[in-house]
Protein backbone atom coordinates (compact mmCIF):
# COMPACT_ATOMS: atom_id res chain seq x y z
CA UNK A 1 17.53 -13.62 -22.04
CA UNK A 2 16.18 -16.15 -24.02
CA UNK A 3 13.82 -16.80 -26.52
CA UNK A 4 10.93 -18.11 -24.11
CA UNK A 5 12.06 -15.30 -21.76
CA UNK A 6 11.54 -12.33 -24.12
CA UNK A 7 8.08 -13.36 -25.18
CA UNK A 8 7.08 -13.96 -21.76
CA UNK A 9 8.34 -10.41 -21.18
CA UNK A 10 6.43 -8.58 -24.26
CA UNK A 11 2.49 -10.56 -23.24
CA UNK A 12 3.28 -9.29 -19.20
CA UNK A 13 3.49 -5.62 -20.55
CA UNK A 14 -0.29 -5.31 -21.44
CA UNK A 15 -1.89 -7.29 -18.36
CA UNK A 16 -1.75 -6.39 -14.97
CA UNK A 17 1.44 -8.85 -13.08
CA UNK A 18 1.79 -9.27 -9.57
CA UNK A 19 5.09 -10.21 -8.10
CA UNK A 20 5.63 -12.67 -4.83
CA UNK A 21 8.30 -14.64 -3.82
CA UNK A 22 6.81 -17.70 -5.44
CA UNK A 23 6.22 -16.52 -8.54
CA UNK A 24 9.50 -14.38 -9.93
CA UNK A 25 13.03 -14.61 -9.46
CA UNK A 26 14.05 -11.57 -8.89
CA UNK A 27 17.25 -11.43 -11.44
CA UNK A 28 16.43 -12.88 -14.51
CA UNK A 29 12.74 -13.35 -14.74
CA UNK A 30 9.96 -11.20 -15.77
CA UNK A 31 6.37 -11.22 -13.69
CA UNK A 32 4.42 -14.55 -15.34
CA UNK A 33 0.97 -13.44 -17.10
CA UNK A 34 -1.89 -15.03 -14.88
CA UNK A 35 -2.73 -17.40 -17.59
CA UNK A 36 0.29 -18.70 -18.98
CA UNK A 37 1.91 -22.03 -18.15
CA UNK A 38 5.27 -21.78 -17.42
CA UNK A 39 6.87 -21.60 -20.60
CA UNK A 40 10.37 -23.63 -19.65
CA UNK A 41 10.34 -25.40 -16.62
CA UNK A 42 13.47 -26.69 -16.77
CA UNK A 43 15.15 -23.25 -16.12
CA UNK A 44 13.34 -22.96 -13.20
CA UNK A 45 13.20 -19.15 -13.72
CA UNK A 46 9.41 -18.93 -13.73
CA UNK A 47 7.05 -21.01 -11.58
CA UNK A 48 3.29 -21.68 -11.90
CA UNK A 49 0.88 -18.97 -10.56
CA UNK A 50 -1.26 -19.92 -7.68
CA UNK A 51 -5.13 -19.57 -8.22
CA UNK A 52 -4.80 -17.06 -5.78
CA UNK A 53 -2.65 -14.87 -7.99
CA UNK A 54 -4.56 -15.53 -10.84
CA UNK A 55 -7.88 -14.07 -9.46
CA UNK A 56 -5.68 -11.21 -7.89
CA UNK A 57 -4.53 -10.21 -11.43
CA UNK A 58 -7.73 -10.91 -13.11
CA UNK A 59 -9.04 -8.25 -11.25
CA UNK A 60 -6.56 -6.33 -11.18
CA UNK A 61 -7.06 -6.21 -15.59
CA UNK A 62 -10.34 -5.28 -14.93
CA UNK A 63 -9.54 -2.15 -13.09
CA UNK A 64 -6.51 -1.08 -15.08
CA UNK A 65 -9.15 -1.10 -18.20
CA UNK A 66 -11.86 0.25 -16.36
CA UNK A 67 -10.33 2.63 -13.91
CA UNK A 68 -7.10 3.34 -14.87
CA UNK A 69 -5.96 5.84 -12.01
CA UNK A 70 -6.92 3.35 -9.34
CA UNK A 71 -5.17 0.89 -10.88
CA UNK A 72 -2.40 3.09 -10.75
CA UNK A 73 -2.70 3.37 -6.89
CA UNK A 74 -3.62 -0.35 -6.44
CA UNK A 75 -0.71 -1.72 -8.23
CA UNK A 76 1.63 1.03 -6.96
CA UNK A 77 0.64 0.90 -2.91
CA UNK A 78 0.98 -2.98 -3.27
CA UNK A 79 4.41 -2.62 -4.74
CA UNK A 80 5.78 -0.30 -1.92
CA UNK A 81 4.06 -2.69 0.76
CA UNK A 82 5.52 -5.95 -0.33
CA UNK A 83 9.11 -4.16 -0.75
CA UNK A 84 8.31 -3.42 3.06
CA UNK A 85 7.70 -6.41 3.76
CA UNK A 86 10.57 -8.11 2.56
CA UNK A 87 12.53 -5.50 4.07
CA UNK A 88 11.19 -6.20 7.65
CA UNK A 89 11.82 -10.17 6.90
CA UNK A 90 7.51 -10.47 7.85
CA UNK A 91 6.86 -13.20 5.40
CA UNK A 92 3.52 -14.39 7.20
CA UNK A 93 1.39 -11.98 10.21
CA UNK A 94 -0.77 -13.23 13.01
CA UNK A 95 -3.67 -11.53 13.72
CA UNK A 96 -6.04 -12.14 16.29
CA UNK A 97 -9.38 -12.01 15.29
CA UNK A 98 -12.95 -11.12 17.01
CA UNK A 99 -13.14 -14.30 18.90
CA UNK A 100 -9.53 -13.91 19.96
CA UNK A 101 -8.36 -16.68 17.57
CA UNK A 102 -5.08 -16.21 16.33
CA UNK A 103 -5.12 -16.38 12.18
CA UNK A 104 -2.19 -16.65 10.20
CA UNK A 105 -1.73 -14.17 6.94
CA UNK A 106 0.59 -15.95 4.35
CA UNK A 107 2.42 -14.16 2.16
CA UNK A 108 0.09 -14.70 -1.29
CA UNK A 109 -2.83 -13.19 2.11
CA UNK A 110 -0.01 -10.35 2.31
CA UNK A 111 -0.08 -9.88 -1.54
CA UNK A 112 -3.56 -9.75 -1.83
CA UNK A 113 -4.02 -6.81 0.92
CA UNK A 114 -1.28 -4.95 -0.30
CA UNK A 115 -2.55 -4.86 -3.92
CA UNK A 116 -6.31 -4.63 -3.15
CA UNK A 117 -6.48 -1.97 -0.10
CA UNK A 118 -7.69 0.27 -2.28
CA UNK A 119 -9.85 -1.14 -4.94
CA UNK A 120 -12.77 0.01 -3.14
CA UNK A 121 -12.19 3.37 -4.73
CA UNK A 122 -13.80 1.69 -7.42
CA UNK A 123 -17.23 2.24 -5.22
CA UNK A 124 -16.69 6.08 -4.84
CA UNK A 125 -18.01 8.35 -6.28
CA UNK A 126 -15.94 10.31 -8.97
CA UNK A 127 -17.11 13.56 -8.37
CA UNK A 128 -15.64 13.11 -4.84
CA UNK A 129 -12.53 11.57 -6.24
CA UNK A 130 -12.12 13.83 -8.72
CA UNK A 131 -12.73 17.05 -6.35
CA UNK A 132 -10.61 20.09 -6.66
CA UNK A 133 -9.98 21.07 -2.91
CA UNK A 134 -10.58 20.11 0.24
CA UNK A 135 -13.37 17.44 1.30
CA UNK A 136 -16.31 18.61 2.96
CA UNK A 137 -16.71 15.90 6.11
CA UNK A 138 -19.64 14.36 4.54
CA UNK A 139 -17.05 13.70 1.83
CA UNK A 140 -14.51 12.47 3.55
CA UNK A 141 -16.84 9.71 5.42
CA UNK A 142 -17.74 8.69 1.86
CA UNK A 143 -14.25 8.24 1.21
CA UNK A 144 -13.79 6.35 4.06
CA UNK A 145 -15.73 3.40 3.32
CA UNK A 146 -13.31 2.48 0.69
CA UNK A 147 -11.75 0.08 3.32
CA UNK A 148 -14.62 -2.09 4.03
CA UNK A 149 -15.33 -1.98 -0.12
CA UNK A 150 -12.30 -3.23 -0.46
CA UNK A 151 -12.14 -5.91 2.16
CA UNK A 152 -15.38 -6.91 0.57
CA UNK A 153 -14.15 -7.34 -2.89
CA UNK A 154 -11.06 -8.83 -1.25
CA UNK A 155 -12.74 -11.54 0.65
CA UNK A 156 -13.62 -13.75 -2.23
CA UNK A 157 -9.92 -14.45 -3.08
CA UNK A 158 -8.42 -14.41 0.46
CA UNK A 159 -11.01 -13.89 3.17
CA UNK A 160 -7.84 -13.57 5.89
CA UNK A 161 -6.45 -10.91 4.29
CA UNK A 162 -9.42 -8.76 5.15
CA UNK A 163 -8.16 -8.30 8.23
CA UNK A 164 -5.10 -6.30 7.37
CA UNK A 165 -7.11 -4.11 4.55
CA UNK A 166 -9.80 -3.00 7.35
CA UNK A 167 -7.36 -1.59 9.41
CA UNK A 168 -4.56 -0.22 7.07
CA UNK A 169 -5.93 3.28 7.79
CA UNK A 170 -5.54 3.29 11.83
CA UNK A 171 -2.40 4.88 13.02
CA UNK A 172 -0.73 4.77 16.57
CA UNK A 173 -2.48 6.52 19.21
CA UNK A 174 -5.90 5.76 18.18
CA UNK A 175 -5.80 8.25 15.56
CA UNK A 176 -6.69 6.16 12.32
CA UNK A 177 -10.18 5.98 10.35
CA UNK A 178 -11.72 4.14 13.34
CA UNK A 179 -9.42 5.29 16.82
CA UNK A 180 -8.28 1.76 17.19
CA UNK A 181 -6.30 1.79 20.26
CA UNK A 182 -5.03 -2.12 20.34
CA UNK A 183 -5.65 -5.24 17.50
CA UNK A 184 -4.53 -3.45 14.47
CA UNK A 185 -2.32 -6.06 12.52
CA UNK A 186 1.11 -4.90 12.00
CA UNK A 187 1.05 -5.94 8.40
CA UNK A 188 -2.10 -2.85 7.99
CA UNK A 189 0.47 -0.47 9.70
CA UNK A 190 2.83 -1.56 6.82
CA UNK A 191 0.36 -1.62 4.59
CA UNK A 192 -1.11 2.14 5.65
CA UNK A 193 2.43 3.84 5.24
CA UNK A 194 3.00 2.38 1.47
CA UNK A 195 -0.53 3.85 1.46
CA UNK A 196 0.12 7.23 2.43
CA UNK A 197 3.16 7.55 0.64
CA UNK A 198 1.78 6.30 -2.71
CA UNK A 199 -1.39 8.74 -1.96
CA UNK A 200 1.24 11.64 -0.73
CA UNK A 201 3.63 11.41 -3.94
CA UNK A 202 1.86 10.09 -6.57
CA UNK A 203 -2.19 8.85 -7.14
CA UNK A 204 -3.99 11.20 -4.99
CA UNK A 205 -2.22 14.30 -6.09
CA UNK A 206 -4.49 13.79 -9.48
CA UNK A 207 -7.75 13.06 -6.99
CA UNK A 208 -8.50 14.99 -4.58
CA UNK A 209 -5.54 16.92 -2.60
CA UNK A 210 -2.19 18.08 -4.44
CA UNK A 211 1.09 16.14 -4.81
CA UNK A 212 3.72 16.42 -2.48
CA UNK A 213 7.86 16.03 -2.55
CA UNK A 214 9.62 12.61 -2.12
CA UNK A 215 10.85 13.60 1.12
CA UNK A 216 7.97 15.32 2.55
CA UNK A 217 5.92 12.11 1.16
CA UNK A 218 8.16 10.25 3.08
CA UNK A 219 7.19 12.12 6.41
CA UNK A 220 3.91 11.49 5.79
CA UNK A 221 3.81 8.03 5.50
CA UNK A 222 5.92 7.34 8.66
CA UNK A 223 5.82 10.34 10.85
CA UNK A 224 3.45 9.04 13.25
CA UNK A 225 5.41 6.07 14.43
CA UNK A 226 8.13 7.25 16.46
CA UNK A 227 9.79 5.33 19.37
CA UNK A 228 6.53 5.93 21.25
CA UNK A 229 4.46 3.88 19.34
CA UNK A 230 5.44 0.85 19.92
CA UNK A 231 4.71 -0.42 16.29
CA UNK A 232 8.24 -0.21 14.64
CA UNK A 233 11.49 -0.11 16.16
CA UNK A 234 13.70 3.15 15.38
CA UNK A 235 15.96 0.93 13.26
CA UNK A 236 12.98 -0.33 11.53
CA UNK A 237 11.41 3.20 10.79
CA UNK A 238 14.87 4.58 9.72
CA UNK A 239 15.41 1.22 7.13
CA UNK A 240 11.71 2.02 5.86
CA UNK A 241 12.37 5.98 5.53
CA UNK A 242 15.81 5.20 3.26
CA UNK A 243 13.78 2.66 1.09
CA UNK A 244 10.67 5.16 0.69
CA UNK A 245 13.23 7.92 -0.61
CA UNK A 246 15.08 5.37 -2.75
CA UNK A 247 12.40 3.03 -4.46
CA UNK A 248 12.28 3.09 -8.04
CA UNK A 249 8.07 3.62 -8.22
């Protein structure tokens, strides 16, 4: 590693880095801080971050100073949902919107749904978050609404992407936040199960319900699409299961 490399490495440490396909080669280079210029571009290693990016990881600081347990979840979810992501191949998603219109999700769109689906936690209140037992349903609504805080805080940097973090709760069957029967994106299914899993194994165990295994974590996030929903193909679902119980997170 060189020179240029290792200090690169040491300032990404203490600020909040997110990885895409533009922005990090996977071998050699480290995630580039949101405000640094590319510190050798002849070795190609590191390219410029998009303004996108940059706003994405600006707040992204914010919340890792400010609310340090959602940034946990925020920066962990997105992690697990881009690794899906690249294992399904889905570099872009089209979504059909309210007026039918077909809209295309990029992959920096992807990135920024992944990593802010739950920033809206932000919003809640921390005696609900911070709850020792179940939810009362009043409670739960409450919680609920962390979707549409998060599309709204989300909408500023990518407004597309909203659509994929206002869904990423629904499940197959119609038995998600809202019963959505049809028009849920498939990059919110992907999106929900790095969700769950992240909120199964890790975060949410120090909110509001306890902690579970890495394999029953893993049933959680994926048990409800079997071959009947239509969502994922087996192969798909069994490819996602052996990442979930392998991933370094």
């Amino acid at each position: 590693m060189s020179e240029n490399q290792e200090e690169l490495q040491e300032q990404t440490t203490e600020t909040a880095g997110v990885q895409t396909k533009e922005t990090v080669n996977k071998d050699k280079a480290d995630i580039q801080e949101p405000s640094q210029e590319n510190p050798n571009p002849e070795n190609n290693q590191v390219q410029p971050v998009s303004e996108k990016i940059k706003s994405l990881n600006t707040i992204l600081g914010f919340v890792a100073v400010n609310k340090p347990i959602i940034f946990d979840k925020c920066v962990k979810t997105g992690a697990v949902a881009m690794s899906i992501f690249e294992l399904l191949k889905m570099d872009f998603d089209l979504i059909k919107s309210g007026n039918n219109k077909e809209v295309r999700l990029e992959n920096e769109d992807l990135v920024v749904a992944s990593y802010m689906s739950n920033i809206g936690f932000i919003g809640i209140p921390e005696y609900i978050l911070y709850k020792q037992g179940e939810l009362t349903e009043g409670e739960y609504d409450t919680v609920k609404q962390h979707t549409k805080l998060s599309a709204n805080s989300a909408s500023a940097i990518s407004p597309v992407s909203t659509l994929a973090i206002l869904d990423h709760h629904e499940l197959p069957l119609a038995k998600g936040y809202n019963k959505k029967m049809t028009g849920v994106p498939r990059s919110a299914y992907v999106i929900g199960i790095a969700d769950r899993f992240i909120g199964s194994i890790h975060m949410m165990g120090s909110l509001y319900r306890p902690a579970n295994s890495r394999y029953d974590a893993v049933g959680n996030a994926i048990n409800m699409f079997d071959n009947t929903s239509q969502v994922f193909s087996v192969e798909e679902i069994n490819a996602i299961a052996d990442l979930l119980l392998n991933i370094n997170i």
